[in-house]
C-alpha atoms as a PDB file:
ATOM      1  CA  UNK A   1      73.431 162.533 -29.582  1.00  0.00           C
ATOM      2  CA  UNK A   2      72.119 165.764 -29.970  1.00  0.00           C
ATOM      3  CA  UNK A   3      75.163 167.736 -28.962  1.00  0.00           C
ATOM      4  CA  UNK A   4      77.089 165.955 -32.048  1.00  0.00           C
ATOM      5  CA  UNK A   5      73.635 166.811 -34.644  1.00  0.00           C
ATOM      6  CA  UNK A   6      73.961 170.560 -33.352  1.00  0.00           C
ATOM      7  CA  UNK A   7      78.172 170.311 -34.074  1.00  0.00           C
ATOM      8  CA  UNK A   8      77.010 169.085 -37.141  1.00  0.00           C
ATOM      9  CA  UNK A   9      74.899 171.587 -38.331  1.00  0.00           C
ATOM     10  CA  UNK A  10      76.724 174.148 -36.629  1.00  0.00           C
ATOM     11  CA  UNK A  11      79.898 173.370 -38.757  1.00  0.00           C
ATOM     12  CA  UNK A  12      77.883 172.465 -41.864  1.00  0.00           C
ATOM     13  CA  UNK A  13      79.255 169.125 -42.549  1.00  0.00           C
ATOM     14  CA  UNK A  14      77.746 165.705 -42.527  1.00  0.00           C
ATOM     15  CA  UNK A  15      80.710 163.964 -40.863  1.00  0.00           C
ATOM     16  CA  UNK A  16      83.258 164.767 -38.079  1.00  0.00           C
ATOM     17  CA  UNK A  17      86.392 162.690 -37.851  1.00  0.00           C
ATOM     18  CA  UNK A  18      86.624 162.113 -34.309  1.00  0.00           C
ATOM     19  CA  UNK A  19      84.139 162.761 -31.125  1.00  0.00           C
ATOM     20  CA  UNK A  20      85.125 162.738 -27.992  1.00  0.00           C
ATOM     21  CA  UNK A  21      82.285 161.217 -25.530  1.00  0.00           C
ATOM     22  CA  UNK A  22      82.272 161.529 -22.168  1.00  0.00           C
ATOM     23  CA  UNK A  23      79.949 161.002 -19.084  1.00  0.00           C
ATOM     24  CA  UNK A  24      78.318 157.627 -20.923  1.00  0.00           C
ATOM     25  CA  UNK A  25      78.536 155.621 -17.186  1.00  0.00           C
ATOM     26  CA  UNK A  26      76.162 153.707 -15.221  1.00  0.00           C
ATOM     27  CA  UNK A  27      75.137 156.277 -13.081  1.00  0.00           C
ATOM     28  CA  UNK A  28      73.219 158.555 -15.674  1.00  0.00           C
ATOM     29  CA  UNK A  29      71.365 155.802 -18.092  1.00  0.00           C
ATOM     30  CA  UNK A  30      71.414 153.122 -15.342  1.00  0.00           C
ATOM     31  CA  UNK A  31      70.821 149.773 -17.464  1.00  0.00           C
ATOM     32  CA  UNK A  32      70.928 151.077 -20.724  1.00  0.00           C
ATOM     33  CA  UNK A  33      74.141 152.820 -20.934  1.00  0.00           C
ATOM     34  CA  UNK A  34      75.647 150.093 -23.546  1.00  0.00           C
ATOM     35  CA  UNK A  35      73.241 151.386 -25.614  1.00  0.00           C
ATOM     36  CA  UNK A  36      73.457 154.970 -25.397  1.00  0.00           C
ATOM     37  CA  UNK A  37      77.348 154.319 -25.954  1.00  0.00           C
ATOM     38  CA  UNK A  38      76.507 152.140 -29.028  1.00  0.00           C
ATOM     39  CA  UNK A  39      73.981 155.173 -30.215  1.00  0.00           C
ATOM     40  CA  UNK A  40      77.147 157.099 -30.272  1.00  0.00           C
END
């Protein structure tokens, strides 16, 4: 997701050890939510 690329570079690191994701829900990728969860 692009907010985690820009935390990323931000922090200059390639990793973070924990992300907290929220708002991945029907509502705002209708059908493909599953994936947009799995992207993250």
């Amino acid at each position: 997701m692009k907010s985690t690329e820009q935390n990323l570079d931000r922090l200059n690191t390639g990793h973070l050890d924990m992300v907290f994701v929220h708002d991945v829900s029907l509502n705002p990728h209708r059908d493909e939510w599953i994936t947009k969860f799995d992207e993250v």
